[in-house]
Protein backbone atom coordinates (compact mmCIF):
# COMPACT_ATOMS: atom_id res chain seq x y z
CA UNK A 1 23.72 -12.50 -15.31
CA UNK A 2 22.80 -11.37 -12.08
CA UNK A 3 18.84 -10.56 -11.06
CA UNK A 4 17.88 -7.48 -8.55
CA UNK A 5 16.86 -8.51 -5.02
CA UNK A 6 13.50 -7.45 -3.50
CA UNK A 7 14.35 -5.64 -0.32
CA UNK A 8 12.29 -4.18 3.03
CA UNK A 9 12.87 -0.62 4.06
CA UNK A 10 14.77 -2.15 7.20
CA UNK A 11 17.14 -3.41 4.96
CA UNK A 12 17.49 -0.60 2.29
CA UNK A 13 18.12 1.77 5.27
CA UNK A 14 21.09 -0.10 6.52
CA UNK A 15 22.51 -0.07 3.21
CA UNK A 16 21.91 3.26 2.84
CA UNK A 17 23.92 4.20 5.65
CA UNK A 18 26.79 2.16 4.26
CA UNK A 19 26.88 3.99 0.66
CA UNK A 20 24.04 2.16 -1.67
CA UNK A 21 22.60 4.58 -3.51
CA UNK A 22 18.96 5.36 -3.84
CA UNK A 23 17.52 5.92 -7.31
CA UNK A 24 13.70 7.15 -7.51
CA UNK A 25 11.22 6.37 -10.76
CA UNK A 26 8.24 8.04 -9.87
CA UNK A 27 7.27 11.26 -11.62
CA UNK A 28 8.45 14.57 -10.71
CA UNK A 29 5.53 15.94 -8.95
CA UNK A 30 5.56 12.63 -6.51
CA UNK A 31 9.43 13.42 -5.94
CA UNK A 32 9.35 16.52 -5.71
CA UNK A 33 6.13 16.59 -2.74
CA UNK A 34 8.30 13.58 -0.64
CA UNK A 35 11.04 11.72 -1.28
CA UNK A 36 13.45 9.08 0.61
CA UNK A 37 16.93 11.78 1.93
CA UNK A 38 19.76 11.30 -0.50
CA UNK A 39 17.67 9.85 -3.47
CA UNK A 40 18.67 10.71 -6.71
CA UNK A 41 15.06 11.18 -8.70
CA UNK A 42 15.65 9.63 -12.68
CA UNK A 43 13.28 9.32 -15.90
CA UNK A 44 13.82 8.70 -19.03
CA UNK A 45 15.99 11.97 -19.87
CA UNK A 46 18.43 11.74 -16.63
CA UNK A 47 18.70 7.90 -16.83
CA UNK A 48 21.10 7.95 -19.95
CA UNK A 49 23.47 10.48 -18.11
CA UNK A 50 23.25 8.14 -14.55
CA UNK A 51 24.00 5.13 -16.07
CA UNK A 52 27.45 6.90 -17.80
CA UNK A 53 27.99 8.65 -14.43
CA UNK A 54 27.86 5.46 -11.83
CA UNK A 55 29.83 3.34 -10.43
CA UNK A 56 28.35 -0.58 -11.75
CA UNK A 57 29.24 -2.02 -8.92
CA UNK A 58 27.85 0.16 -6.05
CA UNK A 59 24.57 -0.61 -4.24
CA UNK A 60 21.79 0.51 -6.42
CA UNK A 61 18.02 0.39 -4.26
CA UNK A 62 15.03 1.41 -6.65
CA UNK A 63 11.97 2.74 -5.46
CA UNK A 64 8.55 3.45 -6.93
CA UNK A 65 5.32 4.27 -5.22
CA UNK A 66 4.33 0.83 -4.17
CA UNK A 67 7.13 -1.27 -5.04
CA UNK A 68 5.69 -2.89 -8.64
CA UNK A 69 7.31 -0.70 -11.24
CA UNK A 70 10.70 -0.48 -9.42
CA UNK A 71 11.29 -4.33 -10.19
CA UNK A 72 11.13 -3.80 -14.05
CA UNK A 73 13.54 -0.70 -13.45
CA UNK A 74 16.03 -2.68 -11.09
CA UNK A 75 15.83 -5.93 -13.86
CA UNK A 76 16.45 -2.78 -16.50
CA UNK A 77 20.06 -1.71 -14.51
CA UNK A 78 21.34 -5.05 -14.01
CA UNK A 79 20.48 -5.71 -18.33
CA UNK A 80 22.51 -1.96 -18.49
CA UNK A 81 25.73 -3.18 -16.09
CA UNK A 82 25.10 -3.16 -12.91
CA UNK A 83 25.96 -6.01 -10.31
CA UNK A 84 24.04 -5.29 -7.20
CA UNK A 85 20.59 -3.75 -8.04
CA UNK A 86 17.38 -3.82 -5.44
CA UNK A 87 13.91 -3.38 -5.51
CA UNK A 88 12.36 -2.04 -2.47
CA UNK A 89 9.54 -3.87 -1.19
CA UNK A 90 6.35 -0.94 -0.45
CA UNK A 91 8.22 1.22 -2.82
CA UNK A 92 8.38 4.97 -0.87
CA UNK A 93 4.62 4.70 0.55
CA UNK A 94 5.75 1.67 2.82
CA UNK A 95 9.19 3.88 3.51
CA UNK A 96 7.35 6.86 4.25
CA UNK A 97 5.65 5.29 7.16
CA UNK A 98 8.26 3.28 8.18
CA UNK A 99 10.99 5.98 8.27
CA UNK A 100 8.78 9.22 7.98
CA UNK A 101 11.95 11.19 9.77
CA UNK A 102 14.16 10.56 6.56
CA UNK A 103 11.42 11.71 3.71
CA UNK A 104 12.47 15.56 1.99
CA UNK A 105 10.49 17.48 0.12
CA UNK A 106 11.94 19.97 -2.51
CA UNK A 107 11.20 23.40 -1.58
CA UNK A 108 8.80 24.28 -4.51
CA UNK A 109 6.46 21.52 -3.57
């Protein structure tokens, strides 16, 4: 079985750009007040419904706050199917300063 791959922003971006997709873990609030363009923000109740929904072998980048809970998640995707899962290093602080002109924030935050 395949293991996730710990990634830098650098090299999350450029796969974002070429169609990985970018899955968040960190509570609602946190997404909700900044979070990386395009991400798709799941818990416990949206990851059932994801994991039916995706495609197992597209680029899959998790991100946390600081990095350390998004490598339990990614090792968590590649035990539920899918082939080519990342961790990024720095989680979304490290990507907020390193890319602070693609961070969103939702509207109600």
């Amino acid at each position: 079985m395949t293991d996730f791959k710990r990634i830098a922003p650098e090299q999350a971006q450029a796969m974002r750009d070429t169609g990985a997709v970018i899955v968040d873990i960190r509570d609602p609030q946190s997404y909700a007040s900044g979070h990386i363009v395009g991400s798709v923000h799941l818990d416990n109740h949206s990851l059932p419904d994801f994991i039916a929904a995706a495609d197992l072998d597209q680029p899959l980048i998790v991100t946390c706050y600081h990095g350390h809970s998004s490598q339990s998640a990614a090792a968590y995707l590649v035990n539920q199917g899918f082939s080519d899962v990342y961790s990024l290093d720095g989680g979304f602080e490290l990507w907020r300063h390193t890319y602070p002109a693609h961070v969103e924030h939702d509207e109600q935050a």
